[in-house]
N, C-alpha and C. Protein backbone atom coordinates (compact mmCIF):
# COMPACT_ATOMS: atom_id res chain seq x y z
N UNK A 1 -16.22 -12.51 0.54
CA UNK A 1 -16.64 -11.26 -0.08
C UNK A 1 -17.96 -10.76 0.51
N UNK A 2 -19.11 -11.75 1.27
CA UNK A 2 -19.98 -11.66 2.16
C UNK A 2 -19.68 -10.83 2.84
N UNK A 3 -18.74 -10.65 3.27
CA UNK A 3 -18.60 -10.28 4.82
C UNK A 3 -18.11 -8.60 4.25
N UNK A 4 -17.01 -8.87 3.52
CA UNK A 4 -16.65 -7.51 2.99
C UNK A 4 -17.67 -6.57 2.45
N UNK A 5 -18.65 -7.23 2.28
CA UNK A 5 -20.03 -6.17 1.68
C UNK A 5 -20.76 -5.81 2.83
N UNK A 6 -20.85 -6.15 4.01
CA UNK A 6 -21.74 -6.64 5.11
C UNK A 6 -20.98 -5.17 6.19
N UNK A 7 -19.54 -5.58 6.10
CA UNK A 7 -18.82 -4.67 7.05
C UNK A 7 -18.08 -3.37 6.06
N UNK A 8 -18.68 -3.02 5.24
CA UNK A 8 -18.18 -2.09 3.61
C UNK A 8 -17.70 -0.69 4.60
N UNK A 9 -18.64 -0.93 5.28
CA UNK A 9 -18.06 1.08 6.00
C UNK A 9 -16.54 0.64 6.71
N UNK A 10 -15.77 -0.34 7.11
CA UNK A 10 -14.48 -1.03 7.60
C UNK A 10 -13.58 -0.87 6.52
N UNK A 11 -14.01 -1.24 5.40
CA UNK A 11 -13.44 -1.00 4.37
C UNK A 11 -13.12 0.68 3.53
N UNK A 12 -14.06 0.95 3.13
CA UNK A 12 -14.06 2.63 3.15
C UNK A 12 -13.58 3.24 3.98
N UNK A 13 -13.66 3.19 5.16
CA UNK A 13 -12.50 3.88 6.04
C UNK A 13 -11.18 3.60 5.92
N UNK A 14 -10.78 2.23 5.56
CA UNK A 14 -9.48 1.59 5.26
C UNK A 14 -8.82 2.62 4.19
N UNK A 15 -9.54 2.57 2.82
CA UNK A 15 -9.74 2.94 1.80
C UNK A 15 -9.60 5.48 1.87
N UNK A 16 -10.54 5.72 2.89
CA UNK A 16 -10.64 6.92 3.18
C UNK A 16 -9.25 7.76 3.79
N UNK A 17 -8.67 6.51 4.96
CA UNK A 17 -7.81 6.80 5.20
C UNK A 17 -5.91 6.94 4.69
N UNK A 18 -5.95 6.14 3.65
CA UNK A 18 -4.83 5.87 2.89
C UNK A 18 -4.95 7.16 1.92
N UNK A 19 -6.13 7.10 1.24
CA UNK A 19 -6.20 8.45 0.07
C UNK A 19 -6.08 9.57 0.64
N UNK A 20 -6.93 9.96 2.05
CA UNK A 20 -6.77 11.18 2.51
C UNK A 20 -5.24 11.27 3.14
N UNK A 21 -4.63 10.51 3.23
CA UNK A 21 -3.20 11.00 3.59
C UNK A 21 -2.55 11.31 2.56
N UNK A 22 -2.73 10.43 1.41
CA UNK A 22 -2.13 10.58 0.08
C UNK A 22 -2.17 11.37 -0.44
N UNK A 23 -3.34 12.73 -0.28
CA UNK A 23 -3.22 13.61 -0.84
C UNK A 23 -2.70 14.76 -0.03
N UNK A 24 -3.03 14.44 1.31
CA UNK A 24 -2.59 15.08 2.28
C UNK A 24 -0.52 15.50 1.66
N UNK A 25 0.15 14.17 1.84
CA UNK A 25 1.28 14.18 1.21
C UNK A 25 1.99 15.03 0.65
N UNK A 26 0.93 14.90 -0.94
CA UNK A 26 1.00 15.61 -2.09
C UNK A 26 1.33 17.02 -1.58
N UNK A 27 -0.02 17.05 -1.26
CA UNK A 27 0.12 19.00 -0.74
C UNK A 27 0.91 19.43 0.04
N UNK A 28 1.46 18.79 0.84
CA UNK A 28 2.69 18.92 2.16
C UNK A 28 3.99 19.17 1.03
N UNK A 29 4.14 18.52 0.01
CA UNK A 29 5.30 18.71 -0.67
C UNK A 29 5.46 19.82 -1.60
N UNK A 30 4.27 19.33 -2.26
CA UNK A 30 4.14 20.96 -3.45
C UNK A 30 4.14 22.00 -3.01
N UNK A 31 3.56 22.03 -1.61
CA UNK A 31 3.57 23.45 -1.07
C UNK A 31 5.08 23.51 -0.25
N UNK A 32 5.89 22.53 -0.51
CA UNK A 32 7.50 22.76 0.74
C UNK A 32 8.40 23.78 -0.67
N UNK A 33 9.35 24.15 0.17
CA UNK A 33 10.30 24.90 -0.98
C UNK A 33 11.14 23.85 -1.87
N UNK A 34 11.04 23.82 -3.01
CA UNK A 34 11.41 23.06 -4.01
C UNK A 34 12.58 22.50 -3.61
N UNK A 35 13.32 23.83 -3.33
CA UNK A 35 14.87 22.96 -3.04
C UNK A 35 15.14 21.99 -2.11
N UNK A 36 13.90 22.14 -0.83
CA UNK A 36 14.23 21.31 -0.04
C UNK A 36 13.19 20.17 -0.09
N UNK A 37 12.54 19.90 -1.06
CA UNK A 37 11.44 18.91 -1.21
C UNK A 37 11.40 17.42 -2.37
N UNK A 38 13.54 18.52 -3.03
CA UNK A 38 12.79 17.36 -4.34
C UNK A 38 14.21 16.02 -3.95
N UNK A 39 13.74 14.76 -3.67
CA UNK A 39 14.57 13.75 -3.12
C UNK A 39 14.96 12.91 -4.53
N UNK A 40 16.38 12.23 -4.47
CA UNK A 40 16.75 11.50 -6.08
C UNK A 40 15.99 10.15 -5.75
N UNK A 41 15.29 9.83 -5.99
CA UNK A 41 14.48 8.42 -6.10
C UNK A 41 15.47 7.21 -7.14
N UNK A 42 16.09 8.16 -7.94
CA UNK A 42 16.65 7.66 -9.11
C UNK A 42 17.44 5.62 -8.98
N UNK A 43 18.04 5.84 -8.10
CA UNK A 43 18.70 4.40 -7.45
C UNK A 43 17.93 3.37 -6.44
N UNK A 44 16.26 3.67 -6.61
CA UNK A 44 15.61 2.99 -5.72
C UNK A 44 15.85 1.60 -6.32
N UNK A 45 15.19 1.47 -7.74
CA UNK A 45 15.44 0.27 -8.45
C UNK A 45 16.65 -0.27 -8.73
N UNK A 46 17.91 0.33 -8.44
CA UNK A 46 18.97 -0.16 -8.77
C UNK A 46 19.76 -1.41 -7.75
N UNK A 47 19.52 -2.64 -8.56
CA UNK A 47 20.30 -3.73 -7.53
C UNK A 47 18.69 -4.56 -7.13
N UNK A 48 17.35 -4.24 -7.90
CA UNK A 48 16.03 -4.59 -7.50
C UNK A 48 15.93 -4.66 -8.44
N UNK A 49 16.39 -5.56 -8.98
CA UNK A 49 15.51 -6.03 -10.58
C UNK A 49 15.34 -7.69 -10.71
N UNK A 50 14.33 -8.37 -11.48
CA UNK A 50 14.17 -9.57 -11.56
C UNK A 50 13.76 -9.81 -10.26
N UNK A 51 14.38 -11.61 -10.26
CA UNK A 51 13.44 -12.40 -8.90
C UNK A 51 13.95 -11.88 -7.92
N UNK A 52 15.12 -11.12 -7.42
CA UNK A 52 15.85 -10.84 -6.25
C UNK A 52 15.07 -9.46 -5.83
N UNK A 53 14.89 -8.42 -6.87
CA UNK A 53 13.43 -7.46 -6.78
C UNK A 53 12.35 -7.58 -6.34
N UNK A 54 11.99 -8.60 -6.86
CA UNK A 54 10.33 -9.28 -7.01
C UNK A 54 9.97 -9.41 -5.35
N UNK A 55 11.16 -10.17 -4.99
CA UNK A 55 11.48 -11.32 -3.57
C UNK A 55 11.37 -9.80 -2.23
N UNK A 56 11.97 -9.23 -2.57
CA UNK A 56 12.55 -7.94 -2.11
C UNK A 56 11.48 -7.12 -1.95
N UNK A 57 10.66 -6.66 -3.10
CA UNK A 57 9.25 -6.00 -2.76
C UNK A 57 8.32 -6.64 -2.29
N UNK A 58 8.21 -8.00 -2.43
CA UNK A 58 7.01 -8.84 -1.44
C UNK A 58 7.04 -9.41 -0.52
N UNK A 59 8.77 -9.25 -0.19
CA UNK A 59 9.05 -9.17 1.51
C UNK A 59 8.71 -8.04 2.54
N UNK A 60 8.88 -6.50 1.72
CA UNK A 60 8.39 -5.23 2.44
C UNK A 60 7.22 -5.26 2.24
N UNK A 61 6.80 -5.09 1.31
CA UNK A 61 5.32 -5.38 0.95
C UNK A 61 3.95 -6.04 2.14
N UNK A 62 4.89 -7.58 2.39
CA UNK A 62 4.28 -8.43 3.49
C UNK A 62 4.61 -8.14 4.99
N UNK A 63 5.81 -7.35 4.91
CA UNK A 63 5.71 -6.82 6.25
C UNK A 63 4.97 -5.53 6.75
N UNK A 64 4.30 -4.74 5.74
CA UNK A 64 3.24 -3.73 5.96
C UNK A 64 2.42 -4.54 6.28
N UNK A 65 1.78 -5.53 5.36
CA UNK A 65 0.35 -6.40 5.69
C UNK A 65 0.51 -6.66 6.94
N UNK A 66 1.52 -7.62 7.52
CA UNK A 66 1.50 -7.60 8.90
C UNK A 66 1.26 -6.57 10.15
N UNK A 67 2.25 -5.26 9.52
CA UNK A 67 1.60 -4.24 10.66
C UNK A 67 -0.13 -3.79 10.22
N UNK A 68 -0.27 -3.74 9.14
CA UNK A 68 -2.04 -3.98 9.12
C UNK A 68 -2.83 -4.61 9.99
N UNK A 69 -2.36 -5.60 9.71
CA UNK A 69 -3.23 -7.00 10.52
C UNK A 69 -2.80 -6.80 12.13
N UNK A 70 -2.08 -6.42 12.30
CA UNK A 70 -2.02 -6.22 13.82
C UNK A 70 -2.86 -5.36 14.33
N UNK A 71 -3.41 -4.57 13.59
CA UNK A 71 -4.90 -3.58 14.17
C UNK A 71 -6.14 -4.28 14.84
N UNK A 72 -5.99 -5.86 14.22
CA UNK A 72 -6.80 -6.85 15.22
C UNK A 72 -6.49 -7.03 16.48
N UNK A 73 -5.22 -6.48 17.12
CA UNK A 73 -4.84 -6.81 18.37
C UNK A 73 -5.05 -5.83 19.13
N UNK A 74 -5.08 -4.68 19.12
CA UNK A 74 -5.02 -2.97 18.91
C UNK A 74 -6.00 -2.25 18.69
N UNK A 75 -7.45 -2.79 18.40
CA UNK A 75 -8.59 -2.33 18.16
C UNK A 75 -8.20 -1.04 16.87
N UNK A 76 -7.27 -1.31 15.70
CA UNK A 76 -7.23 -0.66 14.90
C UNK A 76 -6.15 0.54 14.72
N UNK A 77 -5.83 0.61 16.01
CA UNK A 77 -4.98 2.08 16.00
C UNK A 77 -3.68 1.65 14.91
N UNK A 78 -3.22 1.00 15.06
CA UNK A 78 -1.74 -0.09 14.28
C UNK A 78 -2.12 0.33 12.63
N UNK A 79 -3.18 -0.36 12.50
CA UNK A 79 -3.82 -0.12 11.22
C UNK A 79 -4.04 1.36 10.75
N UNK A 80 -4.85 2.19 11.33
CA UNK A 80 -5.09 3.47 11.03
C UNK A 80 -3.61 4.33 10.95
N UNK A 81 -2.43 3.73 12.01
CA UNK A 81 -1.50 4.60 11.61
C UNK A 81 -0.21 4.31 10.14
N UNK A 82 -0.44 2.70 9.95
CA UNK A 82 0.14 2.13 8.74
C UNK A 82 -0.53 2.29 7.55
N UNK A 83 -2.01 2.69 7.64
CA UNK A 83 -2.21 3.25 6.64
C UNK A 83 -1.98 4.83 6.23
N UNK A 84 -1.94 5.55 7.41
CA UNK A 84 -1.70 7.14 7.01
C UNK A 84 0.07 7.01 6.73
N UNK A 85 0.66 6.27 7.35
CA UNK A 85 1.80 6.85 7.07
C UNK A 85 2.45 6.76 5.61
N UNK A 86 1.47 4.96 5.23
CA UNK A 86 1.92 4.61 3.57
C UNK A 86 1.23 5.81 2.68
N UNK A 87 -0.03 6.40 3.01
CA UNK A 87 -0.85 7.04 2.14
C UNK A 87 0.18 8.77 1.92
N UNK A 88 0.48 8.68 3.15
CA UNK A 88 1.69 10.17 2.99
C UNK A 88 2.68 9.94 2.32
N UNK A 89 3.43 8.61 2.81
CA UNK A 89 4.36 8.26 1.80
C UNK A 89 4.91 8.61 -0.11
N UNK A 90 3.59 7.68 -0.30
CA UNK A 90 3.29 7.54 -1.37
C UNK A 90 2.52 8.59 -2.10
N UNK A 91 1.98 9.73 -1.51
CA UNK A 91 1.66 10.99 -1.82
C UNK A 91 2.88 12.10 -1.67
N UNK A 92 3.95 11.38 -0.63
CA UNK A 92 5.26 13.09 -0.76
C UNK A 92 6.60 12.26 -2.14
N UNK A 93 6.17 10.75 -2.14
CA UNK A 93 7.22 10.25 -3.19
C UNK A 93 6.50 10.92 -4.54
N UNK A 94 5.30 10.75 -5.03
CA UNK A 94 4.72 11.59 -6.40
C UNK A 94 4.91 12.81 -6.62
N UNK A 95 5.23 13.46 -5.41
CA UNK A 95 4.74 14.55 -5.55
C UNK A 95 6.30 15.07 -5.60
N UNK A 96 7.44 14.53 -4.97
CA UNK A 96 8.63 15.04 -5.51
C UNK A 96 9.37 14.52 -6.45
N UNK A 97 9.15 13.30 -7.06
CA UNK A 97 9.61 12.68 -8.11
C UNK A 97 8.72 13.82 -9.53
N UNK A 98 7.78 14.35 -9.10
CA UNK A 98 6.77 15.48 -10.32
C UNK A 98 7.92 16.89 -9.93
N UNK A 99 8.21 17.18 -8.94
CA UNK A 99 8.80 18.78 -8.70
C UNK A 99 10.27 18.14 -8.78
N UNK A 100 10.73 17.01 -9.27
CA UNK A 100 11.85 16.80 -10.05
C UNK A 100 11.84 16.33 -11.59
N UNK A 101 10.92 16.95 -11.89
CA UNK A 101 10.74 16.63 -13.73
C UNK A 101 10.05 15.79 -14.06
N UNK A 102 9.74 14.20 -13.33
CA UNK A 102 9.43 13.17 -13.59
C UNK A 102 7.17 13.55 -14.39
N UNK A 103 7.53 13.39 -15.63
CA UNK A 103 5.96 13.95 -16.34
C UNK A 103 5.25 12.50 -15.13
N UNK A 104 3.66 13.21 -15.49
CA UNK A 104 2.61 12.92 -14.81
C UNK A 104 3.18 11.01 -15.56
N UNK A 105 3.25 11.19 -16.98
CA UNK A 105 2.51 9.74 -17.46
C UNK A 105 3.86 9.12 -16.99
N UNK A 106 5.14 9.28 -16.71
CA UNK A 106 5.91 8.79 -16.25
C UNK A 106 5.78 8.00 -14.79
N UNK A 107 5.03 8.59 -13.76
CA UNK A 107 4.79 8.68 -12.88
C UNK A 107 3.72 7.61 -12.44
N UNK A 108 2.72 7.58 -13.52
CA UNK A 108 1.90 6.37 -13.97
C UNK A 108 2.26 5.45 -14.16
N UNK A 109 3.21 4.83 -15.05
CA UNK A 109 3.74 3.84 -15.76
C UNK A 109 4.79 3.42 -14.24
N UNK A 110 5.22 3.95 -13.77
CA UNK A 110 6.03 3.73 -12.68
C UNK A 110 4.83 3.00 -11.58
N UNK A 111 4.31 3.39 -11.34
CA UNK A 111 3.18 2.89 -10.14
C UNK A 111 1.99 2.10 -10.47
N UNK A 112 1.33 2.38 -11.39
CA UNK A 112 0.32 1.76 -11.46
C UNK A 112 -0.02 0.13 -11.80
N UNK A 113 1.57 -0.23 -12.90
CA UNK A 113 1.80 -1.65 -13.36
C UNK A 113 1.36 -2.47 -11.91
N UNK A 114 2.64 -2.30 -10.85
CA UNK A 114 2.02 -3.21 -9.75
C UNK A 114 1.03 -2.46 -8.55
N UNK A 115 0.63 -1.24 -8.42
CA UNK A 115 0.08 -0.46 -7.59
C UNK A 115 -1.60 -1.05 -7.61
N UNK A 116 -2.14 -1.43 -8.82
CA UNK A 116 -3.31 -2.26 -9.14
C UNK A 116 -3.56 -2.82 -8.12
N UNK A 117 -2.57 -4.13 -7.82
CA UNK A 117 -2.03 -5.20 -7.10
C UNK A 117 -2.00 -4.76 -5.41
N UNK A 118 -1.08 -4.58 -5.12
CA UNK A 118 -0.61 -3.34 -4.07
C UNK A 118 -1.30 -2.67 -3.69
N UNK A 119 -1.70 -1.85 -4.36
CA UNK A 119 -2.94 -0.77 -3.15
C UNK A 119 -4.03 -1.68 -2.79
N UNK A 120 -4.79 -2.46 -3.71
CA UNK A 120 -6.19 -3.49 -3.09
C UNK A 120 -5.46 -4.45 -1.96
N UNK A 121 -3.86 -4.84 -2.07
CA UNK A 121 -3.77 -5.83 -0.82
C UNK A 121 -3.51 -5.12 0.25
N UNK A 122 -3.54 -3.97 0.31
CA UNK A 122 -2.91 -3.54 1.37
C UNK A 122 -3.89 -2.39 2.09
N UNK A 123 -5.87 -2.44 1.02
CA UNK A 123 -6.97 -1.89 1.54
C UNK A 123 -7.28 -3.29 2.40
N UNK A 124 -7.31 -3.99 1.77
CA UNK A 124 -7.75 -5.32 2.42
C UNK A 124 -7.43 -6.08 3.07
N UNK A 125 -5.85 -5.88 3.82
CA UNK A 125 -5.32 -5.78 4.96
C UNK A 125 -6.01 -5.00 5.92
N UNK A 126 -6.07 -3.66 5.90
CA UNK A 126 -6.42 -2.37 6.37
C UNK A 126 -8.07 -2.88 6.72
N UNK A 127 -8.45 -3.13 5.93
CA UNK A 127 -9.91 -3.99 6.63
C UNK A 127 -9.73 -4.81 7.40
N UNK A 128 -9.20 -6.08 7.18
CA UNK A 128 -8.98 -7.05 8.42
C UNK A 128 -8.30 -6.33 9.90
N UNK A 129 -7.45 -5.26 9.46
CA UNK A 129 -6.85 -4.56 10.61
C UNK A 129 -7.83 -3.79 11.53
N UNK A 130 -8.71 -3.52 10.34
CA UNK A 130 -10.20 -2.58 11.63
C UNK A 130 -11.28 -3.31 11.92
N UNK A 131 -11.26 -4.56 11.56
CA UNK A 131 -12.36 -5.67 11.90
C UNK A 131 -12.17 -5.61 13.78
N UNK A 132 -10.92 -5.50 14.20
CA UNK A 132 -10.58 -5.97 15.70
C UNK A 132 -11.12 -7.09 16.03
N UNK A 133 -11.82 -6.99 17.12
CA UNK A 133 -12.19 -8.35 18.18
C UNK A 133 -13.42 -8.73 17.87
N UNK A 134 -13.89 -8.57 17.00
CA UNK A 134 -14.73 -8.86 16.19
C UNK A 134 -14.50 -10.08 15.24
N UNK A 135 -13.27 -10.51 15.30
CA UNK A 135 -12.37 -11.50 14.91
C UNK A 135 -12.36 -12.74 15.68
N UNK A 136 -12.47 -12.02 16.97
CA UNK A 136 -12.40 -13.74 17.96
C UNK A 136 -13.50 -14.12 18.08
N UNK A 137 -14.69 -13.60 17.66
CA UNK A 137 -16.13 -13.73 18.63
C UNK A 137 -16.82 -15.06 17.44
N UNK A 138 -16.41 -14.71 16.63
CA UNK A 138 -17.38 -15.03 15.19
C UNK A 138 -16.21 -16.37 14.79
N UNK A 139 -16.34 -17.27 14.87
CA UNK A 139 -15.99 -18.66 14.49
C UNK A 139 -15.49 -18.32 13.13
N UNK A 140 -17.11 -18.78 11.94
CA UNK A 140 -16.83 -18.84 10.53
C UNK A 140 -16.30 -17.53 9.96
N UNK A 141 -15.97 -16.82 11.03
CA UNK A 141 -15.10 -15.20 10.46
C UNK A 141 -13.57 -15.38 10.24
N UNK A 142 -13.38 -16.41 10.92
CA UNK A 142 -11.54 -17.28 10.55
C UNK A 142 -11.54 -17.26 9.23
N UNK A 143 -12.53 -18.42 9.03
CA UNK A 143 -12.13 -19.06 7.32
C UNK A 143 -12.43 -17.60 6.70
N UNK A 144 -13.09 -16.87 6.54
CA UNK A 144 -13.33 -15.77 5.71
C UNK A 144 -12.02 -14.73 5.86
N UNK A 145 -11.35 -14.71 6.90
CA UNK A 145 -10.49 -13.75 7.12
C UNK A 145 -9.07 -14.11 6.58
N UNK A 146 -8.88 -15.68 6.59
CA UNK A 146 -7.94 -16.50 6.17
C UNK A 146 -7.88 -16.42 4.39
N UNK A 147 -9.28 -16.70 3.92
CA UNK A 147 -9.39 -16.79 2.84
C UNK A 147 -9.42 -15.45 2.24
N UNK A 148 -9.68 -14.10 2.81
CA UNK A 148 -9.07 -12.50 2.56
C UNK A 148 -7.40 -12.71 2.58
N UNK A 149 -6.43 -13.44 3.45
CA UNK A 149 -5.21 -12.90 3.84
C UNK A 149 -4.45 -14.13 2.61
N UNK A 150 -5.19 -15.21 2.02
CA UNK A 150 -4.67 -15.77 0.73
C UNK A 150 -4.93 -15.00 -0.26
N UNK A 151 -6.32 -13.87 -0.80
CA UNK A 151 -6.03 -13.27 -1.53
C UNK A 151 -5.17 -12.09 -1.67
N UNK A 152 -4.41 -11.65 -0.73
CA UNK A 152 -3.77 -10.45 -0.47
C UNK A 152 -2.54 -11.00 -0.73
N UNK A 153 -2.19 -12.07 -0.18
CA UNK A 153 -1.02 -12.94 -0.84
C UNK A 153 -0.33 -12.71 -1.74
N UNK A 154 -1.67 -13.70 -3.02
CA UNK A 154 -1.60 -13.38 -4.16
C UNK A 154 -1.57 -12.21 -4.66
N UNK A 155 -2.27 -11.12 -4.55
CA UNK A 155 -1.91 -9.51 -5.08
C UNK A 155 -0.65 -9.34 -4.77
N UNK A 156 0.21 -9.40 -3.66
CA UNK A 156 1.28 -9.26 -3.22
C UNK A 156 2.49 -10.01 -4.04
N UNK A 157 1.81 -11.07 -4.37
CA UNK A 157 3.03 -11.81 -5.31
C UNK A 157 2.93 -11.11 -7.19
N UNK A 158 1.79 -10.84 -6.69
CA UNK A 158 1.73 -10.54 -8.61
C UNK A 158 2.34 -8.88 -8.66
N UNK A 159 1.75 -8.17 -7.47
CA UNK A 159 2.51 -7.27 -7.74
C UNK A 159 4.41 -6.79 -7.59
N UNK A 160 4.59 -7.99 -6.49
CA UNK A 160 6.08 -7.51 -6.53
C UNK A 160 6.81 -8.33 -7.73
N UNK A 161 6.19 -9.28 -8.32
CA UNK A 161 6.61 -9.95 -10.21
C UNK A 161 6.84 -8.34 -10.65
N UNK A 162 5.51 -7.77 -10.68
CA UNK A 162 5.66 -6.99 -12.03
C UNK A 162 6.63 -5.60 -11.54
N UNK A 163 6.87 -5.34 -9.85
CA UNK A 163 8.09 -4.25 -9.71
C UNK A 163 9.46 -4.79 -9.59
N UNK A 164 9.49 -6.22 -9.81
CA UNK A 164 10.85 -6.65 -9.99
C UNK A 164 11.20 -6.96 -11.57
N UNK A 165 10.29 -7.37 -12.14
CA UNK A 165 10.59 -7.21 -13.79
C UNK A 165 10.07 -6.32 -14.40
N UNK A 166 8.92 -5.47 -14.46
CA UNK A 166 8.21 -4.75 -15.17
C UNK A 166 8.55 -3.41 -15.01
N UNK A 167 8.46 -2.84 -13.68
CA UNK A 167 8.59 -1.65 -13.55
C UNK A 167 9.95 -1.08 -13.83
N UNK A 168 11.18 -1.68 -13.48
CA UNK A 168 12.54 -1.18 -13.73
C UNK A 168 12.61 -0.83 -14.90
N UNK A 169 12.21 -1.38 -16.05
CA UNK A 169 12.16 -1.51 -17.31
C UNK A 169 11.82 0.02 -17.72
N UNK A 170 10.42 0.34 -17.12
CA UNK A 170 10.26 1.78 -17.40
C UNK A 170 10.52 2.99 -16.61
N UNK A 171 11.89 3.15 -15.95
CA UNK A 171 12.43 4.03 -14.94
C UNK A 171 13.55 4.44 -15.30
């Protein structure tokens, strides 16, 4: 967590770049013509419920982290573009699941249970991804980077628990 306070502007950019796409998203959709903007989300969860869900979202889940973390190889570009593309993502899915009826608090209850989880592992990927070669130089920057990619883990496992049991529940 040293290090994450030390290199904080790595992080905020991680962080800058996911939101500013996310809203970016948003506005790309609200402003498209309704008819051609609003997608059925409705059957995402269907056949994703329980441990086979759980297993299922923290397999995709961990394969973003990975294209994250490959921004260490890449001096970041990998990273900067896996984060804009999730941050658009996840800003044109709100934003047409809302211009298909779905209320704001609906929309909440849908994302936020494991998104808690989920968005911090996948800023903190996005950091290790813009650290680059800054990675090989620094020895005791392993254990610290190792001991970042066990806590992202864990977020990753707690959050795909709660979109394989929790979230279906309220969809």
């Amino acid at each position: 967590m040293e290090r994450l306070l030390k290199d904080r502007y790595l992080f905020l950019f991680s962080v800058g770049c996911f939101f500013l796409s996310l809203i970016f998203g948003l506005g790309l959709v609200l402003s498209a013509d309704v008819n051609e903007a609003i997608s059925n989300n409705n059957n995402y969860y269907t056949k994703r419920e329980g441990i086979s869900g759980a297993t299922f979202f923290f397999i995709q889940n961990f394969k973003v982290v990975l294209m994250l973390l490959s921004g260490i190889f890449c001096f970041g570009l990998s990273t900067f573009l896996v984060l804009v593309i999730n941050g658009f993502w996840l800003g044109g899915v709100i934003a047409s699941q809302y211009l298909n009826g779905t209320s704001v608090w609906e929309l909440c209850i849908s994302i936020l249970p494991h998104g808690i989880f989920e968005i911090p592992a996948l800023l903190l990927a996005g950091y290790i991804g813009f650290v680059g070669f800054k990675f090989y130089f620094q020895k005791k920057n392993w254990k610290r980077n190792l001991s970042t990619v066990g806590i992202i883990v864990v977020l990753l496992l707690i959050a795909g628990l709660i979109e394989g049991f929790v979230t279906p529940k309220y969809i």
